[in-house]
N, C-alpha and C. Protein backbone atom coordinates (compact mmCIF):
# COMPACT_ATOMS: atom_id res chain seq x y z
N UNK A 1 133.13 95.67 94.30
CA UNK A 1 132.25 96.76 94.65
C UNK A 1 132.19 97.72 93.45
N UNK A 2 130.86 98.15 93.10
CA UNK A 2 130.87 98.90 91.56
C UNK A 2 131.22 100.42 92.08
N UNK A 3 131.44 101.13 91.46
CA UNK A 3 132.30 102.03 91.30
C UNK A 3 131.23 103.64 91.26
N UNK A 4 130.97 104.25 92.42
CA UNK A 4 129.86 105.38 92.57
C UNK A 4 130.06 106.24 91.48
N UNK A 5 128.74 106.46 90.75
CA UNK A 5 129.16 107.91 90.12
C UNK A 5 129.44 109.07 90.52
N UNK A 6 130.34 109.87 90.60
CA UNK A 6 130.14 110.99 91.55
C UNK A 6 129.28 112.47 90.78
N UNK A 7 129.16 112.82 91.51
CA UNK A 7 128.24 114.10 90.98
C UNK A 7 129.26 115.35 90.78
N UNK A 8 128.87 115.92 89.50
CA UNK A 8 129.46 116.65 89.02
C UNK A 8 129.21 117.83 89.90
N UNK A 9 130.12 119.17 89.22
CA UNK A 9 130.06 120.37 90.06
C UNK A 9 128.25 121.09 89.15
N UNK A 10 127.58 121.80 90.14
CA UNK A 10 126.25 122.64 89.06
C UNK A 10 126.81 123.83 88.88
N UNK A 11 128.34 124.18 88.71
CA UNK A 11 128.47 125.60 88.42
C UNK A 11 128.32 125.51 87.03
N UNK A 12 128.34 124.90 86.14
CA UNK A 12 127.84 125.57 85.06
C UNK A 12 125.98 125.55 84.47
N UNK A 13 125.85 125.23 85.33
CA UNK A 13 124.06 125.51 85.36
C UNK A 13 123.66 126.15 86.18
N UNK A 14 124.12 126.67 87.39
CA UNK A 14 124.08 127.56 88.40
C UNK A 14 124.64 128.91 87.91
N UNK A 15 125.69 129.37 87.56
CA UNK A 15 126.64 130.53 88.04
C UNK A 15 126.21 131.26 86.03
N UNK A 16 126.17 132.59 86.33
CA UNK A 16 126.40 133.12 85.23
C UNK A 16 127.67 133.45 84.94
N UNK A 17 128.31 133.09 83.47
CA UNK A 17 129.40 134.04 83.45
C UNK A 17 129.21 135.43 83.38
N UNK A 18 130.97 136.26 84.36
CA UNK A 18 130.88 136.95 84.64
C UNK A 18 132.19 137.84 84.11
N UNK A 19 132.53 138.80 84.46
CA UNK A 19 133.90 139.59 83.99
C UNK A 19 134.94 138.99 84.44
N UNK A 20 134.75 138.39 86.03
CA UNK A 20 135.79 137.62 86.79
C UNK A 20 136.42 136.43 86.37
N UNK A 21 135.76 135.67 85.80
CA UNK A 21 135.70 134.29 84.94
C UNK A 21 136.60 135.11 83.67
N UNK A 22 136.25 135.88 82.84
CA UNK A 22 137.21 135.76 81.93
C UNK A 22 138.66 136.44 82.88
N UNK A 23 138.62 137.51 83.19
CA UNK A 23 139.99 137.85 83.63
C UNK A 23 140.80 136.61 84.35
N UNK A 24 139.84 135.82 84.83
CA UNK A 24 140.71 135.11 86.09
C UNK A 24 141.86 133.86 84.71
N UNK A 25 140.71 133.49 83.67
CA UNK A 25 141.24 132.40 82.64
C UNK A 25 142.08 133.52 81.40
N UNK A 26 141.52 134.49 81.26
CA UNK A 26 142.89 135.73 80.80
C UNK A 26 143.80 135.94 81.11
N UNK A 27 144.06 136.02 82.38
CA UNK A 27 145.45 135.85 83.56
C UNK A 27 146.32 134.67 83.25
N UNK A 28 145.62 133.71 83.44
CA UNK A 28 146.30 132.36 83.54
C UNK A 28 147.29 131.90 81.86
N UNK A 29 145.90 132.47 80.71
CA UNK A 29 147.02 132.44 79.58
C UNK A 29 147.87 133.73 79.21
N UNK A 30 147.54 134.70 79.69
CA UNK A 30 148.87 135.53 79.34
C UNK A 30 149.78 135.46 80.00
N UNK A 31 149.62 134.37 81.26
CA UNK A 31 151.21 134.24 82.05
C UNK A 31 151.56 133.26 81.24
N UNK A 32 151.26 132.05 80.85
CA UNK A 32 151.62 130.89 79.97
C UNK A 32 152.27 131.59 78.47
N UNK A 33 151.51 132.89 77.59
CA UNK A 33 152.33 133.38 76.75
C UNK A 33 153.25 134.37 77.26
N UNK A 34 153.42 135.02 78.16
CA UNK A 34 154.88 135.28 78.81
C UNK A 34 156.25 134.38 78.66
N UNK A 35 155.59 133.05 79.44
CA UNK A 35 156.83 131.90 79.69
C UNK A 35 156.91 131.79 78.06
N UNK A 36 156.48 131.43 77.48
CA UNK A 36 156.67 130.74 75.70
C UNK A 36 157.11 132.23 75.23
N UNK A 37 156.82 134.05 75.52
CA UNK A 37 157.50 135.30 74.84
C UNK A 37 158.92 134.67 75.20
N UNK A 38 159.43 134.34 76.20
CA UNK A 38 160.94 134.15 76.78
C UNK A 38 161.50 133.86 75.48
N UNK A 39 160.88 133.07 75.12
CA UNK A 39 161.92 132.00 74.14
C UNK A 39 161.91 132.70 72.86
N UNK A 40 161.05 133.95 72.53
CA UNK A 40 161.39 135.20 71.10
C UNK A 40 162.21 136.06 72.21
N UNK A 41 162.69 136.11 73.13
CA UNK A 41 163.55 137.20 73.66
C UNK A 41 164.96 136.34 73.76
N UNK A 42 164.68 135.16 74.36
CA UNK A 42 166.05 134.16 74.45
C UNK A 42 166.84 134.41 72.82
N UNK A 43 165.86 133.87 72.13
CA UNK A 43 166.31 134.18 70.74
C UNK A 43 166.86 135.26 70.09
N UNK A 44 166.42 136.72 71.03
CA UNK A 44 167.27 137.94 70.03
C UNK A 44 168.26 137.96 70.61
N UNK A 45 168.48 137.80 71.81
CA UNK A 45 169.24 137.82 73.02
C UNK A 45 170.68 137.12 72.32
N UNK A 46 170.44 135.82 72.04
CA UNK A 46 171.28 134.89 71.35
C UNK A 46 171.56 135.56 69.75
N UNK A 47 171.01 136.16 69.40
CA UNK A 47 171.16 136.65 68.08
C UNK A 47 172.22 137.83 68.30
N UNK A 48 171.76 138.44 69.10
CA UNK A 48 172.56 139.58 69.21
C UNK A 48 173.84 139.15 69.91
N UNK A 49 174.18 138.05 70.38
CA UNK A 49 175.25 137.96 71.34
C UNK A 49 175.92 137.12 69.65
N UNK A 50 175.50 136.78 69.23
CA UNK A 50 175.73 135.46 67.54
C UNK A 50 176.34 136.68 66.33
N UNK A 51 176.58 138.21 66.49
CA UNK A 51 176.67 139.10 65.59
C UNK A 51 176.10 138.93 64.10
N UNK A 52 176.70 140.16 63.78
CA UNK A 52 176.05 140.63 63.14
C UNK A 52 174.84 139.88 62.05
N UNK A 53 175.24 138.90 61.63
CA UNK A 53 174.32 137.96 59.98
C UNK A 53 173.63 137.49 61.22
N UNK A 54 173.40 137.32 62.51
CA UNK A 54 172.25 136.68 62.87
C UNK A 54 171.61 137.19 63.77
N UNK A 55 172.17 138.65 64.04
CA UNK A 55 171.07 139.36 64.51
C UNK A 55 170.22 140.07 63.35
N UNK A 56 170.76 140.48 62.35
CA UNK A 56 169.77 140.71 60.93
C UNK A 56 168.79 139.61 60.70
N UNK A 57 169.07 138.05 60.93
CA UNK A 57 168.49 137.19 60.77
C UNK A 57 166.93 137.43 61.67
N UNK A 58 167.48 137.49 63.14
CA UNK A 58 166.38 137.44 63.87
C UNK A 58 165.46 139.01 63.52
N UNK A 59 166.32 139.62 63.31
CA UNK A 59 165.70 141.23 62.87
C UNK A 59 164.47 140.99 62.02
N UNK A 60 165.14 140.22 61.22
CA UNK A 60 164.26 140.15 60.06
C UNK A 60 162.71 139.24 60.45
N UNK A 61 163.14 138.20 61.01
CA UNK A 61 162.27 137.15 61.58
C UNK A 61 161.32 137.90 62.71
N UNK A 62 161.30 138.20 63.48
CA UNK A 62 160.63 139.27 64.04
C UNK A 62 160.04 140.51 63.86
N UNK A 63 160.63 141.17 62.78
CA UNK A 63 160.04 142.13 61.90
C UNK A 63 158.96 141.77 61.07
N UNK A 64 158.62 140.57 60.73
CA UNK A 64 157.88 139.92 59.80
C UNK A 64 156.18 140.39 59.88
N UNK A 65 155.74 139.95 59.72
CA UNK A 65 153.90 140.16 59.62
C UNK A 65 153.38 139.29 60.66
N UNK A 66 154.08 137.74 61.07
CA UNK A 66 153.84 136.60 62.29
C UNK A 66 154.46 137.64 63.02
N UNK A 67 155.99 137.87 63.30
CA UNK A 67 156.67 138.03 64.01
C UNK A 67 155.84 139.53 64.73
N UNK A 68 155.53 140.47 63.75
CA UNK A 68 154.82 141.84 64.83
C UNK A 68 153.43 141.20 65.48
N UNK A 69 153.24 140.34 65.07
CA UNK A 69 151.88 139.83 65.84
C UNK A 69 152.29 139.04 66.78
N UNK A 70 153.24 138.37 66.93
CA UNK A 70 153.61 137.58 67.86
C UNK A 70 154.09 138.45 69.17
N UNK A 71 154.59 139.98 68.73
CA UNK A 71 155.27 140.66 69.57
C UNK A 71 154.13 141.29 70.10
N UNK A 72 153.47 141.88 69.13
CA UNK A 72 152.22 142.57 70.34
C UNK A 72 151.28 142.08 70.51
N UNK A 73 151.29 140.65 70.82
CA UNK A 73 150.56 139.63 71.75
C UNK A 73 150.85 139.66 72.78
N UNK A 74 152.30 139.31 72.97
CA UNK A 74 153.32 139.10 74.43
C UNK A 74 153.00 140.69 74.90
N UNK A 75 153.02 141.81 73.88
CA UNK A 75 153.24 143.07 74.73
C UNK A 75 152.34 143.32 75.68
N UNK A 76 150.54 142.71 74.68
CA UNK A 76 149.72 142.84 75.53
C UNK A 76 149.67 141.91 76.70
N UNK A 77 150.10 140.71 76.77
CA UNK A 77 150.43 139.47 77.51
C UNK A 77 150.87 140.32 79.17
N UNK A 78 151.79 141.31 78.43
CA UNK A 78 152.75 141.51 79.72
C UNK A 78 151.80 142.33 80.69
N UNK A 79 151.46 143.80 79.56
CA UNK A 79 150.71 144.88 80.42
C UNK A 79 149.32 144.21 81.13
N UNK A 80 148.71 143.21 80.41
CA UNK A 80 147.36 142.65 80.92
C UNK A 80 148.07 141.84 82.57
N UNK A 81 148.70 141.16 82.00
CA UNK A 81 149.23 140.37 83.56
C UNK A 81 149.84 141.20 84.51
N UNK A 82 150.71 142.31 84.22
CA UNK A 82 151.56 143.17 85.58
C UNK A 82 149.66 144.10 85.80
N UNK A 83 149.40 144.46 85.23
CA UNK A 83 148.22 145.67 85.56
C UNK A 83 146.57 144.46 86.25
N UNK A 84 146.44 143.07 86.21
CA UNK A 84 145.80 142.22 86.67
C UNK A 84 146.50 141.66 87.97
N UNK A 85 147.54 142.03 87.78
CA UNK A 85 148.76 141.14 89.36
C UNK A 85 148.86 142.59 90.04
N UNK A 86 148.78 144.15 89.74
CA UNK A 86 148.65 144.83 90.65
C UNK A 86 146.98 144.61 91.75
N UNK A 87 145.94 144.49 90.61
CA UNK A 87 144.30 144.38 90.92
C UNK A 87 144.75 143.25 91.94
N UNK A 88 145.16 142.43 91.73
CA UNK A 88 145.21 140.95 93.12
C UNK A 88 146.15 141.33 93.96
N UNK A 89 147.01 142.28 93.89
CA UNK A 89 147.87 142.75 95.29
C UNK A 89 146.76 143.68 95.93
N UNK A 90 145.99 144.07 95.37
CA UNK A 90 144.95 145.15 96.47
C UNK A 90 143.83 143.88 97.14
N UNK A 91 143.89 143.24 96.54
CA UNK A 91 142.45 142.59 96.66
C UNK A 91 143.42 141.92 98.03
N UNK A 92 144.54 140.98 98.07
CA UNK A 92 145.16 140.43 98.99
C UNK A 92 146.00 141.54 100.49
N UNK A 93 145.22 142.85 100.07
CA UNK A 93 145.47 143.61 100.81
C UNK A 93 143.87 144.02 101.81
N UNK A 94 143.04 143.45 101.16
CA UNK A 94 141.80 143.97 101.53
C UNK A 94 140.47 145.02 100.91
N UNK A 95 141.26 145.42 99.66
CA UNK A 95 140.82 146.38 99.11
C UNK A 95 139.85 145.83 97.90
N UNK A 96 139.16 147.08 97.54
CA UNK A 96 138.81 146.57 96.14
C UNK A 96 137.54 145.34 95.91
N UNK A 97 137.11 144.76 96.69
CA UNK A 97 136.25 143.57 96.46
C UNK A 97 134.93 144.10 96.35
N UNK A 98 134.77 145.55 96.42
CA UNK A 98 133.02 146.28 96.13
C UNK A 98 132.78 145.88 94.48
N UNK A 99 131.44 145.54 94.17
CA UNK A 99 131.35 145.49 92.58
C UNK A 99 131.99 146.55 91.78
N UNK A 100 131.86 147.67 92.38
CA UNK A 100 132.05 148.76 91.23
C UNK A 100 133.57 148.83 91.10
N UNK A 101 134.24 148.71 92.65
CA UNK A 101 135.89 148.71 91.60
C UNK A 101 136.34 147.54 91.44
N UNK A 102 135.88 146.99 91.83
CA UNK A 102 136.13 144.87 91.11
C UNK A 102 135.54 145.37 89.47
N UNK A 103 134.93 145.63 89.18
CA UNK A 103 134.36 145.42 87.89
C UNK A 103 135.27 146.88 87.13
N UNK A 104 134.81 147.90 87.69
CA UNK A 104 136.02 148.90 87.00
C UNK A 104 137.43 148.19 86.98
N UNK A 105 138.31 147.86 87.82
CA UNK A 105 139.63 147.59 87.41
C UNK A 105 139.81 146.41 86.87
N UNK A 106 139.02 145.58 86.63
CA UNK A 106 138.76 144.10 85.83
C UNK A 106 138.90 145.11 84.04
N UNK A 107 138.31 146.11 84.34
CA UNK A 107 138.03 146.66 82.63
C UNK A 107 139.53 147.39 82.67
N UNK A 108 139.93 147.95 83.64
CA UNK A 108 141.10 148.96 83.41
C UNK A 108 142.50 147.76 82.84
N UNK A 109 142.37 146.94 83.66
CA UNK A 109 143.42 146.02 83.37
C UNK A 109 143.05 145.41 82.30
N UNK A 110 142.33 145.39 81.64
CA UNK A 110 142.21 144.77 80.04
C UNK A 110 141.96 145.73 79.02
N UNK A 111 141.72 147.12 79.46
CA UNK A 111 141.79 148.46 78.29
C UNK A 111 142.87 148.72 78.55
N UNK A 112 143.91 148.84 79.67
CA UNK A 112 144.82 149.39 80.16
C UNK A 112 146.41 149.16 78.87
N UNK A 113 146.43 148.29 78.57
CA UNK A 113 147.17 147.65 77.84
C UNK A 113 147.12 148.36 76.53
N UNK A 114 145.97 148.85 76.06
CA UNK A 114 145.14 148.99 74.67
C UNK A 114 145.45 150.65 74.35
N UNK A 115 145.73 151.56 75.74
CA UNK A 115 145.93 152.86 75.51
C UNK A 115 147.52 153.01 74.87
């Protein structure tokens, strides 16, 4: 028996992108660079418990020009995801689903970070 094609989804010829679409795929990777920040915190963590020559080591390695970019990636990583995971505790409360504060706190939680 040959094998049906199935029909694809028309959301991407149907649906405009919207603010929701990025926050919702914004969410998803700043929790993924959270889990991977662990492992520059595991690391000072271990540095600092490793004294002194290798917490200078990691000092240094983290102090770097990668290393401050790497840090205030995760920083923003964090504030974007706790201030986007408060917006979905209201929404799972009932609140919040009118355009204007769906779309205002979609912006607050991604400027929010930035102040």
């Amino acid at each position: 028996m040959p094998a049906r094609v199935r029909p694809t989804s028309p959301h991407a010829t149907i649906y405009r992108w919207q603010i929701g679409n990025t926050l919702s795929i914004l969410h998803r990777l700043t929790g993924a660079a959270l889990g991977f920040g662990l492992i520059a915190l595991s690391y000072w963590l271990v540095s600092l418990a490793g004294g002194p020559e290798s917490y200078a080591a990691a000092g240094r390695l983290l102090g770097s020009p990668v290393g401050l970019i790497v840090l205030l990636g995760w920083t923003f990583s964090f504030w974007f995801h706790l201030l986007n995971g408060v917006r979905h505790l209201f929404w799972d409360a009932g609140r919040g689903f009118e355009r204007t504060p769906r779309h205002l706190s979609g912006w607050l939680a991604v400027l929010g970070p930035l102040h």
